[in-house]
C-alpha atoms as a PDB file:
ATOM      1  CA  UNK A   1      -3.799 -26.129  13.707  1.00  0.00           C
ATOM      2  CA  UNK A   2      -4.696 -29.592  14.724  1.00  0.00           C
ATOM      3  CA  UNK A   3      -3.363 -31.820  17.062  1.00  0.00           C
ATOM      4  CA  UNK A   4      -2.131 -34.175  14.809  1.00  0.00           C
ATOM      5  CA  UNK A   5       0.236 -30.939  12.482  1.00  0.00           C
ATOM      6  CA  UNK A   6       1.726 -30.198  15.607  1.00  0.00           C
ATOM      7  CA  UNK A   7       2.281 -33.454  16.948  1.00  0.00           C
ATOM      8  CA  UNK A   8       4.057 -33.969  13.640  1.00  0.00           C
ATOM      9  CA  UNK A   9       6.043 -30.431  14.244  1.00  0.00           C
ATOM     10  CA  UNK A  10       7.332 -32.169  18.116  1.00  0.00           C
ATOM     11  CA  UNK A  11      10.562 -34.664  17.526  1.00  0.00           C
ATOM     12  CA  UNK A  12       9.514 -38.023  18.127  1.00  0.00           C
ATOM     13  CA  UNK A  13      12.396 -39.141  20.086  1.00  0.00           C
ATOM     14  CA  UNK A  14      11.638 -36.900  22.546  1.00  0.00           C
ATOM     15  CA  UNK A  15       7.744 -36.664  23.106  1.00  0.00           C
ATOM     16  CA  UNK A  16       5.487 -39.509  23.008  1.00  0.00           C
ATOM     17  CA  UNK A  17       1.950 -38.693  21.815  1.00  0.00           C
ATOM     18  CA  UNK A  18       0.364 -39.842  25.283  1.00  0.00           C
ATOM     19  CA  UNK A  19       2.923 -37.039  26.678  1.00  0.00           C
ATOM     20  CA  UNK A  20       1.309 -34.534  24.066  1.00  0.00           C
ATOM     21  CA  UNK A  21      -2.359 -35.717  25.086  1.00  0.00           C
ATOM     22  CA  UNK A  22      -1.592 -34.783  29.393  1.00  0.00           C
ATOM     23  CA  UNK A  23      -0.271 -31.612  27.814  1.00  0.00           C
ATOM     24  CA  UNK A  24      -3.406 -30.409  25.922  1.00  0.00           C
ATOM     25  CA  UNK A  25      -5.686 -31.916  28.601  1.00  0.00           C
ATOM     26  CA  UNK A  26      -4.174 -29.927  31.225  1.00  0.00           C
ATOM     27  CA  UNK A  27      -3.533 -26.386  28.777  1.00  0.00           C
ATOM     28  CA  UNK A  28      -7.248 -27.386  28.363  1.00  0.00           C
ATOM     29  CA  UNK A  29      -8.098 -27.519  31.760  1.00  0.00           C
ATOM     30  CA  UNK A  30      -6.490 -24.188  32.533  1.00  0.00           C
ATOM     31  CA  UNK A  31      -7.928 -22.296  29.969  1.00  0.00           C
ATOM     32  CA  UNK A  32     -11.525 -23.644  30.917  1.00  0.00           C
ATOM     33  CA  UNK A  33     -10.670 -23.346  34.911  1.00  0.00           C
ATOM     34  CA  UNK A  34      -7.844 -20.438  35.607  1.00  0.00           C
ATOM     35  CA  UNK A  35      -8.544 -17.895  33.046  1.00  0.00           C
ATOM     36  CA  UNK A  36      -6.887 -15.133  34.997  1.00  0.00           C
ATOM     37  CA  UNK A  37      -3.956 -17.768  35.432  1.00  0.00           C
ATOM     38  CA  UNK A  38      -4.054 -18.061  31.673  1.00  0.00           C
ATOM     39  CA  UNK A  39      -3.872 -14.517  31.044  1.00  0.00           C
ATOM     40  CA  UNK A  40      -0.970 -13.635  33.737  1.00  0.00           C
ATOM     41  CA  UNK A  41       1.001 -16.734  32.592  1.00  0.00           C
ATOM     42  CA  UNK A  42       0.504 -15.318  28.118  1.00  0.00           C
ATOM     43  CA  UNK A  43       1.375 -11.719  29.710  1.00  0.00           C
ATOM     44  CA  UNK A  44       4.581 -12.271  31.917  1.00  0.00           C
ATOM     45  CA  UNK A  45       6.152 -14.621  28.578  1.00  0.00           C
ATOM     46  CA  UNK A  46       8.730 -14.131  26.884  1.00  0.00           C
ATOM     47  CA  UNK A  47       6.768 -13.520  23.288  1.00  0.00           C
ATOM     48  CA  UNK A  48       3.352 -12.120  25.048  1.00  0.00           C
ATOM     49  CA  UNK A  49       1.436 -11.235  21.506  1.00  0.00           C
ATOM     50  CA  UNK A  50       2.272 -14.890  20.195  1.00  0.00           C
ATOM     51  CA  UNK A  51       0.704 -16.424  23.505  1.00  0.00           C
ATOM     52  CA  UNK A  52      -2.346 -14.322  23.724  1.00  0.00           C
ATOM     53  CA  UNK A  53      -3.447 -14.669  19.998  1.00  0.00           C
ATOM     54  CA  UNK A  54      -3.004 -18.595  21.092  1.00  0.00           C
ATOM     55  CA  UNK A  55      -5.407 -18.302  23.752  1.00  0.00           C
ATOM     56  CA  UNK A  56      -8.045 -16.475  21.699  1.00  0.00           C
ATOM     57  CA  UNK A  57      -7.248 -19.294  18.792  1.00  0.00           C
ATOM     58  CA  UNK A  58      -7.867 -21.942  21.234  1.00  0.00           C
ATOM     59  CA  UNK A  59     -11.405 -20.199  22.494  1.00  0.00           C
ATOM     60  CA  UNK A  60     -10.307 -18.235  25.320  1.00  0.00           C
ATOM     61  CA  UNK A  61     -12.117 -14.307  24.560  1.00  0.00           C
ATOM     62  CA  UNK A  62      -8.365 -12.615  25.641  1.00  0.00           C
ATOM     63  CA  UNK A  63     -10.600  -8.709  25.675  1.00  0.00           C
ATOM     64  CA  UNK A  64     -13.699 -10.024  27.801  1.00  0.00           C
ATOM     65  CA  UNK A  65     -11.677 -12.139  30.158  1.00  0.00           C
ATOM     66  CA  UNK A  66      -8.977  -9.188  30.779  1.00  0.00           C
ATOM     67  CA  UNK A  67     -11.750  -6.625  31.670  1.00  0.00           C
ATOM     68  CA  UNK A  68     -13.147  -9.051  33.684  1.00  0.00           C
ATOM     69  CA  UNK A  69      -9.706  -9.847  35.916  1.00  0.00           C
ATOM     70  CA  UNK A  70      -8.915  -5.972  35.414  1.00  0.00           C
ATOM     71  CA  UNK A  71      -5.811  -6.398  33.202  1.00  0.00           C
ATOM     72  CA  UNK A  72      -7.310  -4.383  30.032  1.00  0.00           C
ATOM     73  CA  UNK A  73      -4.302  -2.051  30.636  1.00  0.00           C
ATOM     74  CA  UNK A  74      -1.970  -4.980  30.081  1.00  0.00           C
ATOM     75  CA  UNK A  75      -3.197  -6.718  27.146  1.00  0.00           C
ATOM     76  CA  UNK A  76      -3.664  -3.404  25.711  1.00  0.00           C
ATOM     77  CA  UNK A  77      -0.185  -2.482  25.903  1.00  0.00           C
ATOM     78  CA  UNK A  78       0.870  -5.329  24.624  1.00  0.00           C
ATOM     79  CA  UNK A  79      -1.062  -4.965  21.608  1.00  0.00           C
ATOM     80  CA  UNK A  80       0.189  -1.350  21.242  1.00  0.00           C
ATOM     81  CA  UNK A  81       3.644  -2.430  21.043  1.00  0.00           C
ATOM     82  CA  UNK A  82       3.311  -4.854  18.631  1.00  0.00           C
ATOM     83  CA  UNK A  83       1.153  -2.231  16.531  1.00  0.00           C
ATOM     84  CA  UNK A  84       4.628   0.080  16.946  1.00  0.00           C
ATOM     85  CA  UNK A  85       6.869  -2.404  15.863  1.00  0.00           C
END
């Protein structure tokens, strides 16, 4: 999706587009800088599929990055129960 369909998808009287910009720059910055961060944060939500297919969308390799931080066993789970459901 690209910035500008879901800046169209945010009500304009609440969000100004220079709001949306610090947004993505700092998502951005954590997906580039605090992988592990990243991956805790996607895994303790509330909708934890939905938030790790984001972070592979946005370039973030969810498999390679959770062997690396040792949370295979999560992310795997979670993609097991959405597999059951």
């Amino acid at each position: 999706m690209y910035s500008e369909e879901i800046f169209a998808e945010l009500p304009r009287e609440r969000i100004s587009q220079c709001e949306v910009n610090y947004l993505w720059v700092g998502f951005g910055q954590e997906i580039q800088q605090q992988k592990e961060k990243m991956l805790r944060k996607a895994l303790k939500s509330s909708r934890p599929l939905e938030a790790l297919k984001l972070l592979n969308k946005v370039g973030l390799n969810v498999k390679k990055e959770a062997k690396r931080f040792d949370l295979e066993k999560e992310v795997a789970d979670v993609y097991k129960s959405a597999n059951q459901n």
